[in-house]
Protein backbone atom coordinates (compact mmCIF):
# COMPACT_ATOMS: atom_id res chain seq x y z
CA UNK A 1 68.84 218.95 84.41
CA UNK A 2 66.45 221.50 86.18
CA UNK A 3 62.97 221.74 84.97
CA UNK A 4 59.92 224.49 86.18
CA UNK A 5 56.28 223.27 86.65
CA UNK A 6 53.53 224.51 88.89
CA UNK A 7 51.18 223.34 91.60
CA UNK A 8 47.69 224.41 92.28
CA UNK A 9 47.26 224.93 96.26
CA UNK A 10 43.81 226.42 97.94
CA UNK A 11 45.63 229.56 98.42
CA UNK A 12 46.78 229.77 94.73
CA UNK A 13 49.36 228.93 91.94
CA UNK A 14 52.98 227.86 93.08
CA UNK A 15 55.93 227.78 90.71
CA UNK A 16 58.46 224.80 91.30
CA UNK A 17 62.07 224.35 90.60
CA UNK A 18 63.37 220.85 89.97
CA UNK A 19 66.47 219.30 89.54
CA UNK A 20 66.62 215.42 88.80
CA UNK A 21 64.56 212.59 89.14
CA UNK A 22 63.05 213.15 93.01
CA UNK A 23 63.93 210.08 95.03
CA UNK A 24 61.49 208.05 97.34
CA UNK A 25 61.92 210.52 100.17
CA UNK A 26 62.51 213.93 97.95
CA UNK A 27 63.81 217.35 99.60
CA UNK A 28 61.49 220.06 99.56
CA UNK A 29 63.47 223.62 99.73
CA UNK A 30 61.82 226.70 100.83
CA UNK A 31 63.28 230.62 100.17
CA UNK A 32 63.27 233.38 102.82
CA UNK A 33 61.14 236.22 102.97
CA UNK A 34 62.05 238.45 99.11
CA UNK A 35 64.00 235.36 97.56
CA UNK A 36 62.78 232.67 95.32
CA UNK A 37 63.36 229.32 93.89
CA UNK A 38 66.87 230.17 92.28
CA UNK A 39 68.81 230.51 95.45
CA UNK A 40 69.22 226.68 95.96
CA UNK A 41 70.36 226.23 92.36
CA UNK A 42 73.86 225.41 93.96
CA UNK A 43 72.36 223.23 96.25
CA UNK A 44 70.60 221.42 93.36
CA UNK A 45 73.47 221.07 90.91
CA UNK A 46 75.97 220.05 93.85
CA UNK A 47 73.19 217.33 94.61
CA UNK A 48 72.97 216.72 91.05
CA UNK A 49 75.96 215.78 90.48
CA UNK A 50 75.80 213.17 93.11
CA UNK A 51 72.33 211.63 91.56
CA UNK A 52 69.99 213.52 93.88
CA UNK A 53 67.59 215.46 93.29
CA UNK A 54 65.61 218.92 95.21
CA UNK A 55 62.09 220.54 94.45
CA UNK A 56 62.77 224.79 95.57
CA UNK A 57 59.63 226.70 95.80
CA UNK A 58 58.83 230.19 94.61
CA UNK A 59 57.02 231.02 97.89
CA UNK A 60 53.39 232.60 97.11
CA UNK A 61 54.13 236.16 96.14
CA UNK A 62 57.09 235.56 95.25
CA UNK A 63 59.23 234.91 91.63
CA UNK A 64 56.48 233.07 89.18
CA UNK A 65 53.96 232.09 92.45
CA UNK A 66 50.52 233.82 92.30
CA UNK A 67 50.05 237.03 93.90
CA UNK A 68 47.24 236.16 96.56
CA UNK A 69 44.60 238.17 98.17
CA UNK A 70 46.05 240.17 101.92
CA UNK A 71 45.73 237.46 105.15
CA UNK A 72 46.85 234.59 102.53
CA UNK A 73 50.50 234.81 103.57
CA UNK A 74 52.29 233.85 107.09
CA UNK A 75 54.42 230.91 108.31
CA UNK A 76 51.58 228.64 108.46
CA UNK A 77 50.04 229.61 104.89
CA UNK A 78 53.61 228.94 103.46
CA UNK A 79 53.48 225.40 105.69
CA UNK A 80 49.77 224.47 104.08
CA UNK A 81 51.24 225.09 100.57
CA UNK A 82 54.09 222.59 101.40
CA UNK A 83 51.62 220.00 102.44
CA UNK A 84 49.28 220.35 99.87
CA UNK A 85 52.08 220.17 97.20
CA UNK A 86 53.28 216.82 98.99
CA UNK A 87 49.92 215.67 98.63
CA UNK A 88 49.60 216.73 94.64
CA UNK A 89 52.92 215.03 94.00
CA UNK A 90 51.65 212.04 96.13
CA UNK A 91 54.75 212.22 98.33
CA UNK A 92 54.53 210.74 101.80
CA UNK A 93 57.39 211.49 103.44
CA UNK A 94 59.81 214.31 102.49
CA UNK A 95 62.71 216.16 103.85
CA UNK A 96 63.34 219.70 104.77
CA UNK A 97 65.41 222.74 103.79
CA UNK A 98 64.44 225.99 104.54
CA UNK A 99 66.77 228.95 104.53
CA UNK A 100 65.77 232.34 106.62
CA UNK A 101 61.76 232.74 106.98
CA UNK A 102 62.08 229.41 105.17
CA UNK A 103 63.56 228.09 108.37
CA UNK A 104 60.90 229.97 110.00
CA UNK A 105 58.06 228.00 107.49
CA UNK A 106 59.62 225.07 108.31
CA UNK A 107 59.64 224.90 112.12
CA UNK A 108 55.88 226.01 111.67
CA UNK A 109 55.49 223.10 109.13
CA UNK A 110 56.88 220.54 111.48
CA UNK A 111 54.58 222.03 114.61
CA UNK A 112 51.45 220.95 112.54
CA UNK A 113 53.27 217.61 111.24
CA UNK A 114 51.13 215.50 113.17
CA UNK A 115 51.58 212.42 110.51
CA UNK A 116 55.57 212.44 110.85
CA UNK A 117 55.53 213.31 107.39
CA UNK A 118 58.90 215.63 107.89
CA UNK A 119 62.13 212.76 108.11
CA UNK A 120 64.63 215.24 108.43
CA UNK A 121 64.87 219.12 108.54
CA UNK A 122 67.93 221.69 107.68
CA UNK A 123 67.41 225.24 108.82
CA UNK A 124 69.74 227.75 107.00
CA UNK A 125 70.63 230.62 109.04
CA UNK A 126 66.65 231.30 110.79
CA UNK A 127 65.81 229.92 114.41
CA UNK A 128 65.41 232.25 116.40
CA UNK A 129 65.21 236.03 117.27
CA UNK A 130 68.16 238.24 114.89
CA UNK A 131 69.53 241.10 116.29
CA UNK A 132 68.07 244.82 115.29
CA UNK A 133 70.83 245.49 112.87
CA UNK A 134 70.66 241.91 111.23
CA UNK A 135 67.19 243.09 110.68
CA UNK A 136 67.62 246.34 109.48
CA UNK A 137 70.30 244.88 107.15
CA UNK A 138 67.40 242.51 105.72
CA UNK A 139 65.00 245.92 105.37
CA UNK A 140 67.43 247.31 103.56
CA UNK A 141 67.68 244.54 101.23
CA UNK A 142 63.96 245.00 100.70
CA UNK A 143 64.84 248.94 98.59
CA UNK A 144 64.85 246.78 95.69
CA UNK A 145 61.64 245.11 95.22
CA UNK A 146 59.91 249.32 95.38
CA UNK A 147 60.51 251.27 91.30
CA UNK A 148 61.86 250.49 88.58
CA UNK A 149 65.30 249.94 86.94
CA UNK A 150 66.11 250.80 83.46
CA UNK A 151 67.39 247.42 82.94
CA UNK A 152 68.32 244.15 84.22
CA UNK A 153 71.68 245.02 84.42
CA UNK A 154 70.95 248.08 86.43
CA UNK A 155 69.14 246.11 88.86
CA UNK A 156 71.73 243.26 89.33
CA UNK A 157 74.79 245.87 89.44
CA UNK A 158 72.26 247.53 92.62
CA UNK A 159 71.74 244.34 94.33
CA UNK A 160 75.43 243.40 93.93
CA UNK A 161 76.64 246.98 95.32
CA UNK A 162 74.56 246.56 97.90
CA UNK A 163 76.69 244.11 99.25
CA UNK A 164 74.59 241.61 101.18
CA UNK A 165 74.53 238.96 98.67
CA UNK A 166 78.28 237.83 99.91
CA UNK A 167 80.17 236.59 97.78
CA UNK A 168 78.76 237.74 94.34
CA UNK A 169 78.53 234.54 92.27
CA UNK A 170 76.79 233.42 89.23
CA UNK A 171 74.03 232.06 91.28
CA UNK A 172 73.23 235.40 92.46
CA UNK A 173 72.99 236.93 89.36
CA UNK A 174 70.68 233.98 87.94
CA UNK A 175 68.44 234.45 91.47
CA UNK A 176 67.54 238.54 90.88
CA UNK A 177 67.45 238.32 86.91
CA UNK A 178 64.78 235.35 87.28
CA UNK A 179 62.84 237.73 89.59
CA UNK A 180 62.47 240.49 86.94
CA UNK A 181 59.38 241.66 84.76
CA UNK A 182 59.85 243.94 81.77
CA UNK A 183 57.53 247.44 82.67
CA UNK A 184 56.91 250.38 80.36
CA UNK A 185 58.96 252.32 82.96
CA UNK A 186 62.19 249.50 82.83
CA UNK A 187 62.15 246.61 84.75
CA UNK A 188 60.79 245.65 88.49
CA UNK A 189 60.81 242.77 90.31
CA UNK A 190 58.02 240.28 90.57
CA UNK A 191 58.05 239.92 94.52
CA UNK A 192 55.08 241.91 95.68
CA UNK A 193 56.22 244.10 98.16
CA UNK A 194 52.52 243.41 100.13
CA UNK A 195 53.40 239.95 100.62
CA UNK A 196 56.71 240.54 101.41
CA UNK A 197 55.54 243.01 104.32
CA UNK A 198 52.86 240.79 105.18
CA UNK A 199 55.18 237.72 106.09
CA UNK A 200 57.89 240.14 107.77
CA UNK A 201 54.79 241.54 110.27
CA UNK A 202 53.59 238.04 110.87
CA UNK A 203 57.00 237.30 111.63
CA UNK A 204 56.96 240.09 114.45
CA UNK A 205 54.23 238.93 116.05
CA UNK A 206 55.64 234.68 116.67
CA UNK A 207 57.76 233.39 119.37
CA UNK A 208 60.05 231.82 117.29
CA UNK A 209 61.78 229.68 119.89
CA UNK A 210 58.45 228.21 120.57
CA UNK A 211 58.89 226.22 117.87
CA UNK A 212 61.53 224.56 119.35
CA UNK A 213 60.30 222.03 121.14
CA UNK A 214 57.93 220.40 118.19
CA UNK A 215 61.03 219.58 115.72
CA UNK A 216 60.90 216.40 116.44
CA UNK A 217 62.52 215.16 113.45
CA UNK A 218 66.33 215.44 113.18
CA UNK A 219 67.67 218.72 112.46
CA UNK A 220 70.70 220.31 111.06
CA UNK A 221 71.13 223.95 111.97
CA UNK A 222 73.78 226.11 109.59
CA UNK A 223 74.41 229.70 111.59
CA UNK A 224 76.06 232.26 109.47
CA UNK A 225 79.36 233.00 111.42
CA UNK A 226 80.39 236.70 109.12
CA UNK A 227 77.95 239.61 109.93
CA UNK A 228 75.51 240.62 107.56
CA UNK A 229 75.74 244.48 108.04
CA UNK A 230 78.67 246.29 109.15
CA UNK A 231 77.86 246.73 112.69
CA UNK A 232 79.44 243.55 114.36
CA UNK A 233 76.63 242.34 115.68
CA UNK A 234 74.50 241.98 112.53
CA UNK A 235 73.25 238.52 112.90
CA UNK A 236 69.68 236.47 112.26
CA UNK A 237 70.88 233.55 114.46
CA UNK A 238 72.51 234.92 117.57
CA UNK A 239 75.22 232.11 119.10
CA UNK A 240 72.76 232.74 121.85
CA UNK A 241 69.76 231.14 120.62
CA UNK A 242 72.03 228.78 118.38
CA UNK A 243 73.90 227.33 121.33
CA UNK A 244 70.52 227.74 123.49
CA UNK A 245 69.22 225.14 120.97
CA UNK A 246 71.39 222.34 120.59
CA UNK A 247 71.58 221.85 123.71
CA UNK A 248 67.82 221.43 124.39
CA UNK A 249 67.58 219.53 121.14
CA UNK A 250 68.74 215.91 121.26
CA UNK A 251 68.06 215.60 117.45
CA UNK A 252 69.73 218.48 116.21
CA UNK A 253 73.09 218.87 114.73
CA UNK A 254 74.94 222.14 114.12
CA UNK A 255 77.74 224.03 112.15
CA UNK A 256 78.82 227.25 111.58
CA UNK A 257 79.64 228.34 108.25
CA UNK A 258 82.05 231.32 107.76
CA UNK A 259 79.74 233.19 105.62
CA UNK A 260 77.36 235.96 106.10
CA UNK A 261 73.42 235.75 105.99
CA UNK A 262 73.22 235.28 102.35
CA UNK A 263 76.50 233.70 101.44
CA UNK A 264 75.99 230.94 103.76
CA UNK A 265 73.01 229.28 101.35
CA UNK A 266 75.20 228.57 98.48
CA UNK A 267 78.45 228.26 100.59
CA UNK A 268 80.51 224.75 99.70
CA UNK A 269 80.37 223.52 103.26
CA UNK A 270 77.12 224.13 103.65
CA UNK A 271 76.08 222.15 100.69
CA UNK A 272 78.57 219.54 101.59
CA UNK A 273 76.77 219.64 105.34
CA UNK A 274 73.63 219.34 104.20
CA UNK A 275 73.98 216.57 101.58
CA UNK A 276 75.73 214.71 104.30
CA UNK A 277 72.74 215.07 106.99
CA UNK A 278 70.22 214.23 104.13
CA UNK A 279 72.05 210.98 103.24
């Protein structure tokens, strides 16, 4: 049984998604850069159903979260709300799961971890730098979140012709209706595109792979194997930089998942993998 509540922070108002009873050490789960809560809802009933439990965040700016005031946004913003939401909830310890700029929130999260709060950590498909067309893929996800749609069916049918969100499931179609606010002109999505752009220019100015060397705690690293775009080389993790880190990384475990950037948070071995590293 899932259940929403929300969490004051400094920077403002987040909106979390539960499912079960959290156990002593729970797992925290953080979205990428326009998703929300709702994308780990396979990940939470597959848990579920095994007596285990996840919290997913709507990420400021994002789904039910507050809007907050430009410079409130950012990898380390994102990594303060985690902390201070651990500290609400009077959690110690917690693990990990962040999938694309969630990966990205998370490395930056276990950089200012000083306390060894972080047991474990699973990054989903965002370590290091993508290629130009995996990014221009993700822009082009982005068209959404600008105008409005007549109706909620509209806007799914655009997001699923789109064709990034690979393969179209149920869970997809819960994730972009959740996101939706009725408008006098149709409907729109909540995600404000300012935070949105915000993060994504942050995100251009970090040296990702700088990161590297502070995860400390063992990590699982998923890398989407199916290109995101249809140029071949449409990737967010490169085998590069995925190879590059396991091998620096004593602590760090990886698998490839034949799925593309999207597909691979909600694919059945990467719930499967992930459960398994957790437990």
């Amino acid at each position: 049984m899932a259940q929403d509540f929300d969490i004051k922070t400094s920077r403002g108002r987040l909106r979390l998604h539960q499912f079960e009873t959290l156990p002593t050490v729970p797992v925290f789960c953080l979205p990428g850069l326009s998703s929300n809560s709702r994308v780990f809802d396979a990940l939470g009933e597959y848990r579920s159903a095994r007596g285990r439990g996840i919290l997913a965040f709507d990420l400021r700016g994002r789904g039910w979260s507050d809007i907050t005031a430009p410079g409130t946004y950012g990898w380390v913003n994102h990594a303060l709300d985690l902390f201070e939401t651990a500290d609400a909830l009077g959690v110690e310890r917690f693990d990990l799961v962040g999938h694309s700029m969630g990966a990205f929130a998370s490395m930056a999260a276990s950089k200012m971890d000083a306390d060894r709060r972080i047991r474990r950590i699973v990054l989903i498909d965002g370590l290091g730098i993508p290629t130009q067309s995996g990014l221009a893929a993700i822009v082009a996800g982005l068209a959404r979140l600008r105008g409005a749609f007549a109706t909620r069916t509209a806007y799914v049918d655009a997001v699923r012709n789109a064709g990034l969100a690979s393969p179209w499931n149920a869970y997809w179609e819960r994730h972009y209706r959740y996101d939706l606010i009725e408008t006098a002109a149709g409907v729109r999505s909540r995600t404000d595109v300012a935070a949105v752009t915000e993060d994504a220019q942050y995100g251009a100015t970090q040296d990702v792979r700088a990161l590297w060397p502070r995860l400390v705690a063992p990590a699982l690293v998923l890398r989407a194997m199916v290109p995101l775009g249809r140029a071949r080389d449409s990737f967010i993790v490169t085998r590069a930089d995925y190879d590059a880190f396991l091998q620096r990384s004593p602590h760090a475990r990886g698998a490839e998942i034949e799925a593309n950037h999207f597909g691979i948070v909600m694919d059945p071995a990467s719930l499967a993998a992930i459960d398994a590293f957790l437990n």
